[in-house]
N, C-alpha and C. Protein backbone atom coordinates (compact mmCIF):
# COMPACT_ATOMS: atom_id res chain seq x y z
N UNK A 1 15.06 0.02 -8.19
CA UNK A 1 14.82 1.29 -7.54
C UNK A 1 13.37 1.37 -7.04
N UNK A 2 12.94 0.96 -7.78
CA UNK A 2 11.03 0.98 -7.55
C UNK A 2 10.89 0.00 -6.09
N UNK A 3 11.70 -0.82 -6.35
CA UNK A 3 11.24 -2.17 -5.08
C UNK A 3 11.85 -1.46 -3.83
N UNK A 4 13.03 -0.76 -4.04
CA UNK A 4 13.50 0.18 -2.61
C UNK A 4 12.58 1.23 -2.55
N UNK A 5 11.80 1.53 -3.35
CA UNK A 5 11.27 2.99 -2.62
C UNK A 5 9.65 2.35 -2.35
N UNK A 6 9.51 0.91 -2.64
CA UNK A 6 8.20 0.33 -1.56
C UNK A 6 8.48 0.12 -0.59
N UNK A 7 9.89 -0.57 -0.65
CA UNK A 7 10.03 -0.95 0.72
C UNK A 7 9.59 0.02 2.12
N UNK A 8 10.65 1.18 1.48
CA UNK A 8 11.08 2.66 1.96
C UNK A 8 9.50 2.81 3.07
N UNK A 9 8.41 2.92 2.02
CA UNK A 9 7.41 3.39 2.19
C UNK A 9 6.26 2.32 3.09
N UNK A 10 6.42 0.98 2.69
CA UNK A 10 6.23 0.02 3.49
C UNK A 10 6.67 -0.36 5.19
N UNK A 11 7.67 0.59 5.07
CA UNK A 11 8.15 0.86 6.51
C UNK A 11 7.96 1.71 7.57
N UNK A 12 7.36 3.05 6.63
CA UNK A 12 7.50 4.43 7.42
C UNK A 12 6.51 3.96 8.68
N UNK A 13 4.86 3.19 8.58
CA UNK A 13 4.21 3.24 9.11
C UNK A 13 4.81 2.22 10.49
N UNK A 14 4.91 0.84 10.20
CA UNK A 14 5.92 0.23 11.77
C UNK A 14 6.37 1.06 12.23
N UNK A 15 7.78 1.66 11.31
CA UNK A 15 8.78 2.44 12.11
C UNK A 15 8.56 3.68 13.43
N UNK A 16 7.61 4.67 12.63
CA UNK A 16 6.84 5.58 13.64
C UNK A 16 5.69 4.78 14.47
N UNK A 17 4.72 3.97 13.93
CA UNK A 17 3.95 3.77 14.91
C UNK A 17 3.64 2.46 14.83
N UNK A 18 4.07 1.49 15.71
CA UNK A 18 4.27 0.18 15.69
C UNK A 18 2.90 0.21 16.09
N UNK A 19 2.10 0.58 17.14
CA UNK A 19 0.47 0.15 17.70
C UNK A 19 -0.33 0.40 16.58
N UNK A 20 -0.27 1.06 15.87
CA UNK A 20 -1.16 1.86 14.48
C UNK A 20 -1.11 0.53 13.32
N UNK A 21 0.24 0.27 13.22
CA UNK A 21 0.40 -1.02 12.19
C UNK A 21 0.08 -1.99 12.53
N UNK A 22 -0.31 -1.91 13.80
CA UNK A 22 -0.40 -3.91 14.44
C UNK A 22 -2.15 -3.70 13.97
N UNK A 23 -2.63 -2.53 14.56
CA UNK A 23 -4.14 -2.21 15.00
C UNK A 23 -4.65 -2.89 13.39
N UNK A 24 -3.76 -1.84 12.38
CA UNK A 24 -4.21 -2.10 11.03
C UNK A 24 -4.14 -3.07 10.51
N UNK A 25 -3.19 -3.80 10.60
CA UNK A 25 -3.02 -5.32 10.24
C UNK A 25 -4.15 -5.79 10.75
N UNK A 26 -4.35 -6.40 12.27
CA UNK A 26 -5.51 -7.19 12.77
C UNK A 26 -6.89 -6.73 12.04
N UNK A 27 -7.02 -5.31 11.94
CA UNK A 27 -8.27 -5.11 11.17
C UNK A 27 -8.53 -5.83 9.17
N UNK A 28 -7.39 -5.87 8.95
CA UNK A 28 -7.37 -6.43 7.29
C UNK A 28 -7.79 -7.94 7.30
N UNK A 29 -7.14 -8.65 8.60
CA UNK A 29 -7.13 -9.96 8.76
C UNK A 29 -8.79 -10.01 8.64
N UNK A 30 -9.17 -9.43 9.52
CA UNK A 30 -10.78 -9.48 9.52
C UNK A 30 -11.41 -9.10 8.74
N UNK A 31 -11.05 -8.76 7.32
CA UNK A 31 -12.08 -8.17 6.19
C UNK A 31 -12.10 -9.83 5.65
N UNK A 32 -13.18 -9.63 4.63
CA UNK A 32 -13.12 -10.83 3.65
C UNK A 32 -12.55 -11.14 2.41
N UNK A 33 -12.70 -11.51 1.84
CA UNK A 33 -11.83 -12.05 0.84
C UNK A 33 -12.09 -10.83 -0.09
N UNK A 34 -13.09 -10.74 -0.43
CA UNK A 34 -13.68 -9.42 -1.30
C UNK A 34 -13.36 -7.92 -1.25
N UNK A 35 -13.61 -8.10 0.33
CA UNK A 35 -13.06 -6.71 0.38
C UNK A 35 -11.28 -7.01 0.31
N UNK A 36 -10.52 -7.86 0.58
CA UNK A 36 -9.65 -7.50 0.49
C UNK A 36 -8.92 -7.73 -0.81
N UNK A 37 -9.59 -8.17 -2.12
CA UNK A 37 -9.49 -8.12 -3.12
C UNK A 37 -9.52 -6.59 -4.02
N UNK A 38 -10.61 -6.08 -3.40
CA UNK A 38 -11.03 -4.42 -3.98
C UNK A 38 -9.81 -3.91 -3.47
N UNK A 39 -9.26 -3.35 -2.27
CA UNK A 39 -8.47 -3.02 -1.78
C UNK A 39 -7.13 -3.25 -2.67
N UNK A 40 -7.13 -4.60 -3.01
CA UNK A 40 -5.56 -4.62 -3.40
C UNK A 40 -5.86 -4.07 -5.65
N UNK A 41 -7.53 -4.40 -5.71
CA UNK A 41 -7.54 -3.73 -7.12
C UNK A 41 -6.97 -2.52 -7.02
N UNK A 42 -7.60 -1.75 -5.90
CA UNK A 42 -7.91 -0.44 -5.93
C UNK A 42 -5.88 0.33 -5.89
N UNK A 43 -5.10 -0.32 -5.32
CA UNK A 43 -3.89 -0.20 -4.81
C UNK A 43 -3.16 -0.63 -6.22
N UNK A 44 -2.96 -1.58 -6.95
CA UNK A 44 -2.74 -1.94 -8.15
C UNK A 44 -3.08 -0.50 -8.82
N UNK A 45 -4.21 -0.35 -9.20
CA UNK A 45 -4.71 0.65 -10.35
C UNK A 45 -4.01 2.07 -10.11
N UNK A 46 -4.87 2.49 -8.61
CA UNK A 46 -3.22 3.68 -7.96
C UNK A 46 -2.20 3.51 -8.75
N UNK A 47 -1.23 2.45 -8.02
CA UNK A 47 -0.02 2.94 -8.35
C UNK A 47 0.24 2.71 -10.40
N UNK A 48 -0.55 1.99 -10.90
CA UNK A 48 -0.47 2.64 -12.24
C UNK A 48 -0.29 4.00 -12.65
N UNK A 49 -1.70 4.40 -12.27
CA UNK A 49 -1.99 5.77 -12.47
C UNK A 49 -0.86 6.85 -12.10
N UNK A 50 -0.22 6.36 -10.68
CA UNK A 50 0.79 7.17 -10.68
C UNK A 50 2.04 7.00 -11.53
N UNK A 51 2.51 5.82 -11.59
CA UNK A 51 3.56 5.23 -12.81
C UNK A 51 3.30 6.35 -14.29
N UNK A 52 1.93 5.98 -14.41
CA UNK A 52 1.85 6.32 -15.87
C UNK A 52 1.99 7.98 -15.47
N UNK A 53 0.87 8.75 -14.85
CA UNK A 53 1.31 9.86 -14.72
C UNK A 53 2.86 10.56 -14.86
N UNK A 54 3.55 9.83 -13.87
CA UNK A 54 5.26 10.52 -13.84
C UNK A 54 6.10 9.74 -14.98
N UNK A 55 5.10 9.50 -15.68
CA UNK A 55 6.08 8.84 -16.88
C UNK A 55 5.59 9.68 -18.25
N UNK A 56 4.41 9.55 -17.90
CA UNK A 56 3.94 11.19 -18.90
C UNK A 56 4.61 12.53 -19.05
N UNK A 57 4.83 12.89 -17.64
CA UNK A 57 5.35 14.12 -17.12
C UNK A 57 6.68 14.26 -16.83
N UNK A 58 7.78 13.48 -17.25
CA UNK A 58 9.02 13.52 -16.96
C UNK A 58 9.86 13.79 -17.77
C-alpha cells in the first residue's frame, strides 16, 4: 500500500506538468553528489517523521 501511494504521488508532478518535471530533473542532474545526498537524507528523515507521526496518532 505504501509503494502505491509513492507511486501515486511520484506521478502527480509529470502528469500535470510534464515541462516543470523535465526542468526539475535537469536541475538535480546538475547538483553534486553532496547536495544530492542531503536532499535524499533530508527526504528519508521526512518521511519517517511522517510514518512515525501517523503511527502515533492512529
Amino acid at each position: 500500500m505504501a509503494l502505491g501511494f509513492m507511486l501515486v504521488l511520484e506521478g502527480v508532478l509529470p502528469l500535470l506538468a510534464p515541462r516543470a518535471w523535465r526542468q526539475t530533473f535537469q536541475r538535480m542532474i546538475a547538483l553534486q553528489d553532496g547536495q544530492l545526498r542531503f536532499i535524499g537524507l533530508a527526504s528519508v528523515a521526512g518521511g519517517l517523521l511522517l510514518i512515525s507521526f501517523f503511527r502515533n496518532h492512529a
